[in-house]
Protein backbone atom coordinates (compact mmCIF):
# COMPACT_ATOMS: atom_id res chain seq x y z
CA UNK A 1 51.37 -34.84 30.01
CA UNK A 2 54.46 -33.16 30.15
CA UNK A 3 54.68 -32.22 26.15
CA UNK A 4 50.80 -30.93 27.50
CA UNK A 5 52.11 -28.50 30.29
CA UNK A 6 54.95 -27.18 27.78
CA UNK A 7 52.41 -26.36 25.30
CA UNK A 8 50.17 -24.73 28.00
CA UNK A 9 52.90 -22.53 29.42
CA UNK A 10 53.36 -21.09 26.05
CA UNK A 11 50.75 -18.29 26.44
CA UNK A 12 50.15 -15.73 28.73
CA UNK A 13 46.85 -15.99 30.88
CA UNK A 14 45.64 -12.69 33.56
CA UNK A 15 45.68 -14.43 36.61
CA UNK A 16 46.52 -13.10 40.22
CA UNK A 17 47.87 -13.42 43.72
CA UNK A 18 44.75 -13.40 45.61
CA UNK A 19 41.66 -15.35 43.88
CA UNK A 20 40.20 -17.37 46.46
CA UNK A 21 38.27 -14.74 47.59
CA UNK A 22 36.48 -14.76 43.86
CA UNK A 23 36.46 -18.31 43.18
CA UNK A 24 34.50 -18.87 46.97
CA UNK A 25 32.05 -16.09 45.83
CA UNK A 26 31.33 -17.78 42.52
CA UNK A 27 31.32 -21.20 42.92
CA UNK A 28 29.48 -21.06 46.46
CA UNK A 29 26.44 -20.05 44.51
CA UNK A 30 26.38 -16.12 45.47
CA UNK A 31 23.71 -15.33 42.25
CA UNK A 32 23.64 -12.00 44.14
CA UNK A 33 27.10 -10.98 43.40
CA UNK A 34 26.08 -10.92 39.50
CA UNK A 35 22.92 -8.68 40.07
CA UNK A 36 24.75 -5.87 41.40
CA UNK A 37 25.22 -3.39 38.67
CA UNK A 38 27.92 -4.39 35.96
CA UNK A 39 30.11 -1.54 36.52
CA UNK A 40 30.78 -2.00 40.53
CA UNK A 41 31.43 -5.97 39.25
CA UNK A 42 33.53 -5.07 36.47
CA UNK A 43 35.55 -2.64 38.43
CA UNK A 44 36.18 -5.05 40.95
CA UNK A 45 37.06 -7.43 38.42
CA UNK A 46 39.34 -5.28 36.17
CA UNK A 47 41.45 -4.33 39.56
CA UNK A 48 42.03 -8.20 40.50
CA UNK A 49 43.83 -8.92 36.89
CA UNK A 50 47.24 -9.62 36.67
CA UNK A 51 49.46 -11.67 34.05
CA UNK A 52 50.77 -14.93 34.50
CA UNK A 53 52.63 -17.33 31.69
CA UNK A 54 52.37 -20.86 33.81
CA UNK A 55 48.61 -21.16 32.27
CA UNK A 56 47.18 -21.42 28.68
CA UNK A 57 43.66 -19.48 28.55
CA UNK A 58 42.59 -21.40 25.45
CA UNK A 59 42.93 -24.71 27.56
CA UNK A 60 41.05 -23.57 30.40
CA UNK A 61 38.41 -21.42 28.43
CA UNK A 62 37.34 -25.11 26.50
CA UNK A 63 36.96 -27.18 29.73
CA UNK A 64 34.69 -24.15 30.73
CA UNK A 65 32.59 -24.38 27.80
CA UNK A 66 32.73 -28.75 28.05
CA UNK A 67 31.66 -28.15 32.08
CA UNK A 68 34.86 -30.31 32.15
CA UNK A 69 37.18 -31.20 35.96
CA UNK A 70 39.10 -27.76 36.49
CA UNK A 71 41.84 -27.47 39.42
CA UNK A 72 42.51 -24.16 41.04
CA UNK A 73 45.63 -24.02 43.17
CA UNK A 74 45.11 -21.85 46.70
CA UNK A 75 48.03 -20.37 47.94
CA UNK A 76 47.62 -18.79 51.44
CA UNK A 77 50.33 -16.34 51.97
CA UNK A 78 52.37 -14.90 54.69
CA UNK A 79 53.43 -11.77 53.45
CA UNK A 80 56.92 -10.44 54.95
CA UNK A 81 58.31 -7.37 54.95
CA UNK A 82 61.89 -7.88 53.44
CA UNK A 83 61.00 -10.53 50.77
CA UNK A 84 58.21 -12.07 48.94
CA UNK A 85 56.78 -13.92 51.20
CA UNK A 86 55.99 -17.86 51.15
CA UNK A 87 53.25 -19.86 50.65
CA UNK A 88 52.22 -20.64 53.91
CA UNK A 89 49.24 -23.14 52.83
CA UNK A 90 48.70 -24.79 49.99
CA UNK A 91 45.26 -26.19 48.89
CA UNK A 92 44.64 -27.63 45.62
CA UNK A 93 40.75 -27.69 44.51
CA UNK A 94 39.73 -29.57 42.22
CA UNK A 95 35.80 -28.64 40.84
CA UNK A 96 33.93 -31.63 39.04
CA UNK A 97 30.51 -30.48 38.26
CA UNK A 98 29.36 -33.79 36.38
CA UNK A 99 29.13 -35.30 39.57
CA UNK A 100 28.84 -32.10 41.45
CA UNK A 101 32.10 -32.73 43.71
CA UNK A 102 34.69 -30.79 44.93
CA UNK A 103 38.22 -32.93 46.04
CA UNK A 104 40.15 -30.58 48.53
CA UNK A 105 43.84 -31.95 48.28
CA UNK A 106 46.32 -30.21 51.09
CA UNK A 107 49.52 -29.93 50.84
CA UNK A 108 52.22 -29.95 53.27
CA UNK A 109 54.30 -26.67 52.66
CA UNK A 110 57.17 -28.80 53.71
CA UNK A 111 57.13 -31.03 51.09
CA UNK A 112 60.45 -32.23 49.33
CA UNK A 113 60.22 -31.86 45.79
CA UNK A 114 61.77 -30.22 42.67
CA UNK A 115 61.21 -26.56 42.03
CA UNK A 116 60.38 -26.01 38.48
CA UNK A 117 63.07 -23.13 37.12
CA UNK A 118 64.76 -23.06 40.22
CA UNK A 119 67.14 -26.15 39.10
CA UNK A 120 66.51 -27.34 43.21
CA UNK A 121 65.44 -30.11 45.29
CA UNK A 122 63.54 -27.72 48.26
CA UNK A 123 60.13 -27.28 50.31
CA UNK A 124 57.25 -26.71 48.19
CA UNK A 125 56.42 -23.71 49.64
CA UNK A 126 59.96 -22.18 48.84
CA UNK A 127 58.72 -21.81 45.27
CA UNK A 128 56.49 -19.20 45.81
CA UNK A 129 59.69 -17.12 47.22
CA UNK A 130 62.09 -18.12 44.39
CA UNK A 131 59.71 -17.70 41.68
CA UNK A 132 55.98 -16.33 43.02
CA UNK A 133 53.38 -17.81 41.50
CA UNK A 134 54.20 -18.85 38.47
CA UNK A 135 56.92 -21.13 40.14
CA UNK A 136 54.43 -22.50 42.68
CA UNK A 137 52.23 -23.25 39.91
CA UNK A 138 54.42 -25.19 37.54
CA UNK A 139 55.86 -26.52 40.62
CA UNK A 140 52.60 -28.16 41.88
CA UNK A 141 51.73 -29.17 38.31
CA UNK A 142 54.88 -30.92 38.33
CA UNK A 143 54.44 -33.00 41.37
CA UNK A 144 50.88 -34.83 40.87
CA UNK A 145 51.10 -34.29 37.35
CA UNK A 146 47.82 -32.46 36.81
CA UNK A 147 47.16 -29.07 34.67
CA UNK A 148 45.94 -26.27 37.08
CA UNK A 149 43.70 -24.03 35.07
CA UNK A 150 43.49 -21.57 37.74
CA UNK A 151 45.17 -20.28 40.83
CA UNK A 152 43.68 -18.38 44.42
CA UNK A 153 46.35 -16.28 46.41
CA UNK A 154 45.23 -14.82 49.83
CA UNK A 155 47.02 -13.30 52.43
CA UNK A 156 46.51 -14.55 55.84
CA UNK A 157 44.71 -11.24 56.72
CA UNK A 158 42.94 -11.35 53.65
CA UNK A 159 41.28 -14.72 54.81
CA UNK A 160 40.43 -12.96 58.48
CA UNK A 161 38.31 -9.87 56.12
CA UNK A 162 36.45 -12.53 54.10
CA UNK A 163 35.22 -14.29 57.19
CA UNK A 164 34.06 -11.09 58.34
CA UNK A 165 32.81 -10.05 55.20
CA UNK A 166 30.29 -13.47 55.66
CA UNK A 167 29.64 -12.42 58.96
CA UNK A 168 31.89 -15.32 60.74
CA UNK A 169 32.08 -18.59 60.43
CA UNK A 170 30.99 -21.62 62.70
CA UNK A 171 33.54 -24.74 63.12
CA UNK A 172 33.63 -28.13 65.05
CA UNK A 173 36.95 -28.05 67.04
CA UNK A 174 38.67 -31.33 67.82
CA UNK A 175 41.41 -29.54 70.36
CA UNK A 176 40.86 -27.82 73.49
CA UNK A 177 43.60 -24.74 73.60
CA UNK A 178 44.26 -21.01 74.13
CA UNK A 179 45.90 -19.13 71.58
CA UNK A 180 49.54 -18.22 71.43
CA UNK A 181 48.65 -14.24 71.43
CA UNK A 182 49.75 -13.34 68.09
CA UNK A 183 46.07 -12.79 66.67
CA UNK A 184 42.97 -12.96 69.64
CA UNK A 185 45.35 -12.67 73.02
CA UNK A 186 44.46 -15.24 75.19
CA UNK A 187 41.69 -16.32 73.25
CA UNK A 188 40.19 -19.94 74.35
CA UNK A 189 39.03 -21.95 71.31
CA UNK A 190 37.25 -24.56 73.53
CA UNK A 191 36.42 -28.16 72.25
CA UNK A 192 32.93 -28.78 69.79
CA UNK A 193 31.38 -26.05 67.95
CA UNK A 194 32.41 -22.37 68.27
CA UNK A 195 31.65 -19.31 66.55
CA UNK A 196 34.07 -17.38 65.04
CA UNK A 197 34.99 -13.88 63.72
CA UNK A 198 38.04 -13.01 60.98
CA UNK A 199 40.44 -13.05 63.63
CA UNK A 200 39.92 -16.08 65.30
CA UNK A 201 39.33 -17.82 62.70
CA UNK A 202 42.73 -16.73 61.46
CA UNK A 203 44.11 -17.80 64.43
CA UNK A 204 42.90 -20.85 64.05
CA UNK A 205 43.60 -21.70 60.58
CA UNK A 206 47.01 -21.15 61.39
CA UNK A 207 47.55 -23.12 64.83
CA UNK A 208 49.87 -25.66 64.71
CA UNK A 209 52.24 -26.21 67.36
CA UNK A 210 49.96 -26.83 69.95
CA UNK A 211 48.54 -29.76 67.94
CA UNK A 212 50.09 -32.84 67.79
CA UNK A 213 49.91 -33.78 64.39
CA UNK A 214 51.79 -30.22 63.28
CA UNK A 215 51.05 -29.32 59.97
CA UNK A 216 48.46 -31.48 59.32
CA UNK A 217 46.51 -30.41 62.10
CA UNK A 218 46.61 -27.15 60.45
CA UNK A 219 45.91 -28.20 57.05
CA UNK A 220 42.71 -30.11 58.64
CA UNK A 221 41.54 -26.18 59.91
CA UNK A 222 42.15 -24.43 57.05
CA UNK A 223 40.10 -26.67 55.07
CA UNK A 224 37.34 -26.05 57.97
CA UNK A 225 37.45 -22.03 57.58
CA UNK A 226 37.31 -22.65 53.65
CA UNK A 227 34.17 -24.62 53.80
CA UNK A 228 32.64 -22.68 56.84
CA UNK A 229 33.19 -19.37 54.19
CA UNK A 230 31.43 -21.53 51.04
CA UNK A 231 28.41 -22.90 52.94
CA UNK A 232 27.87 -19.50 55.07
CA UNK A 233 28.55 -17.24 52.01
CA UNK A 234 26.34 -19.54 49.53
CA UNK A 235 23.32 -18.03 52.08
CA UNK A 236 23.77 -14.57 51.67
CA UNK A 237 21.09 -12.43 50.69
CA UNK A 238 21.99 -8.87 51.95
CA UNK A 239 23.43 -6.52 49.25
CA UNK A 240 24.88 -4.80 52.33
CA UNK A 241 27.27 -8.34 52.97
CA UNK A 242 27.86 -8.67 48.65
CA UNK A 243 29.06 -5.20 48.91
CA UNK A 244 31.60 -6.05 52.30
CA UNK A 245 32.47 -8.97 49.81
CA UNK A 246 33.56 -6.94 47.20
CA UNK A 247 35.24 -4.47 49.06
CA UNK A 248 37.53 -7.52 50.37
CA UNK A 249 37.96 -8.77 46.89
CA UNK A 250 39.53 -5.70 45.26
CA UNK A 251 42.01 -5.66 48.60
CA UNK A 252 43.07 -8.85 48.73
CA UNK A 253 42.34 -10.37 45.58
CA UNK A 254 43.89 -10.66 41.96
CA UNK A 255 42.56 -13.85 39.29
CA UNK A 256 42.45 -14.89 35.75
CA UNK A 257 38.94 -15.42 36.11
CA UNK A 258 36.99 -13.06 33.65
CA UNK A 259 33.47 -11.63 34.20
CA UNK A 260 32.47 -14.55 31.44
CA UNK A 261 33.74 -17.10 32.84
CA UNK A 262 32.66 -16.07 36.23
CA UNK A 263 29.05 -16.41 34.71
CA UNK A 264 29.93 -20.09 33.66
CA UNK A 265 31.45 -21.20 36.84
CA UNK A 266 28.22 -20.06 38.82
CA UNK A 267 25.76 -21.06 36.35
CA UNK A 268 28.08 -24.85 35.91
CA UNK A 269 29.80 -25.32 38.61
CA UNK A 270 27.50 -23.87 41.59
CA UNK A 271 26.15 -27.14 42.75
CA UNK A 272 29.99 -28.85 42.91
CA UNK A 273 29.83 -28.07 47.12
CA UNK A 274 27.05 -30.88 47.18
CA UNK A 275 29.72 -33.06 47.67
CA UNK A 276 33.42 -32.33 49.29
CA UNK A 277 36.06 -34.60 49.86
CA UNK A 278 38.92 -33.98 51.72
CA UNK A 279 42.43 -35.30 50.82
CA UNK A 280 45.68 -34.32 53.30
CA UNK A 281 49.25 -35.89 51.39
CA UNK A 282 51.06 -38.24 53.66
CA UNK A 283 54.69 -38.78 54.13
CA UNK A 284 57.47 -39.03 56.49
CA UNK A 285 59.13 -36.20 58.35
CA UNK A 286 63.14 -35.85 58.19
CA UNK A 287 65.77 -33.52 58.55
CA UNK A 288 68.03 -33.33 55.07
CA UNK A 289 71.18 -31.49 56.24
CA UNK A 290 69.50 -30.35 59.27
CA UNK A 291 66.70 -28.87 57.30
CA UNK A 292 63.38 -30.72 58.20
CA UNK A 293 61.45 -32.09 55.00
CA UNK A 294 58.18 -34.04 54.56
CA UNK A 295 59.30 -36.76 52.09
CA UNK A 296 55.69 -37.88 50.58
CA UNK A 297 56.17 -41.78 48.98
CA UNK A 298 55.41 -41.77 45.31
CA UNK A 299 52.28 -44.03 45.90
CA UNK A 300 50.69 -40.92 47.78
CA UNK A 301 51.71 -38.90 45.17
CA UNK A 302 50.23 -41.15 42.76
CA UNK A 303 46.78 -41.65 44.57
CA UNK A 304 46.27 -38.07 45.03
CA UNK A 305 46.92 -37.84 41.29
CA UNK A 306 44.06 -40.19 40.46
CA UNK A 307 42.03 -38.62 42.53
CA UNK A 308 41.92 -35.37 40.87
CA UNK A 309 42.11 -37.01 37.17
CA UNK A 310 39.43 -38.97 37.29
């Protein structure tokens, strides 16, 4: 595997910082978004581009053509003013259409491990800072030992437009509790099923310390608002809504994914949200020279891995 990942980070691939908001549109089954005329897609897709060398096209571009497993790491970012930013979630998604299943695997931006390049033992999500997405990339790769073929970068805000682009989302909330104030001010996300627009749902993809299992809590949401966004955008019909879509893609949005394989991926891997399972890593909370970590055993490490290999 790891004479495979050295031969894959070889060549250069065009990927980008912020490709969930393509790979939900395609893979949720919007045939729409391909019937608009080719130049509006094109341009779209032309201004998402960017150039990455943690991923070998060839490699990816065969399992497209085989309908092979593909993962795609999402990186949620919080985008700061003075630096890079971080990746404040971290969501790998791994598409199987043989069986037509999709394994969601979160994982804990506190995580302890290595940081490929970086010659450090730090928090996952530190990567993205020292090295952007390349280092997040090879960095995930490195932990559960899987090839990522593609990559989705959003900012936070970015996340709040798409659900508004869809025209909101609807979510089954475990947790009875106002916001903090920093998105909807005194906003009451009540218990059971609630409606939401960009901003709340931001809000609530990013709650956590008003739930008492922290991060996970969290990672449990976001997975909510991502599914909420594939089932509500897989019904839309109005070219009005595929044109708010687009409009949020070339803003928040870059990807590797060309307009062929974009064709693949919704003609072979449409039907892959029949079936989605939801994975959260486990470990054990300490503080390393007063620096809390999530320590995840290598048997979780290990499962997850044979989850998305399979």
């Amino acid at each position: 595997m790891e004479k495979q990942r050295k031969t894959k980070r070889k060549r250069k691939r065009r990927i980008g910082r912020y490709i969930l908001l393509i790979l939900l549109i395609l893979v949720i089954g919007v045939g729409s978004f391909l019937l608009l005329t080719a130049r509006d897609v094109k341009q779209t897709v032309d201004g998402i581009q960017k150039e990455t060398k943690a991923i070998d096209e060839g490699v990816t571009s065969e399992k497209i053509k085989n309908k092979e497993r593909i993962n795609v790491l999402l990186l949620g970012i919080d985008e700061r003013e003075f630096d890079s930013g971080r990746s404040d979630a971290l969501l790998l998604m791994s598409l199987d259409p043989s069986t037509e299943s999709m394994d969601l695997v979160s994982i804990p931006r506190d995580t302890r491990t290595e940081i490929i390049g970086h010659n450090t033992v730090d928090k996952i999500n530190h990567a993205y800072a020292f090295g952007g997405v390349d280092m997040s990339l090879e960095t995930v790769e490195n932990l559960l030992d899987v090839d990522i073929d593609y990559f989705v970068e959003i900012n936070m805000q970015g996340l709040a437009d798409l659900v508004d682009a869809v025209g909101g989302v609807t979510v089954e909330n475990d947790l009875d509790w106002y916001d903090e104030g920093f998105y909807k001010k005194d906003y009451h996300y009540k218990k059971g099923q609630i409606d939401l627009d960009g901003q709340q749902a931001l809000g609530y993809a990013r709650m956590r310390h008003l739930d008492p299992d922290g991060d996970f809590g969290r990672n449990a949401r976001q997975r909510q608002v991502i599914e909420a966004v594939l089932n509500k955008g897989a019904n839309i019909k109005s070219v009005g809504k595929i044109d708010d879509l687009l409009a949020v893609l070339g803003k928040n949005v870059q990807t590797n994914i060309n307009l062929a394989s974009m064709r693949h991926l919704l003609t072979d891997y449409r039907n892959v949200r029949n079936s989605v399972q939801e994975h959260e890593m486990r470990g054990e909370g300490t503080k390393i020279n007063g620096i809390y970590y999530l320590v995840v055993p290598e048997d979780e490490i290990t499962a997850i891995h044979d989850v998305i290999s399979k």
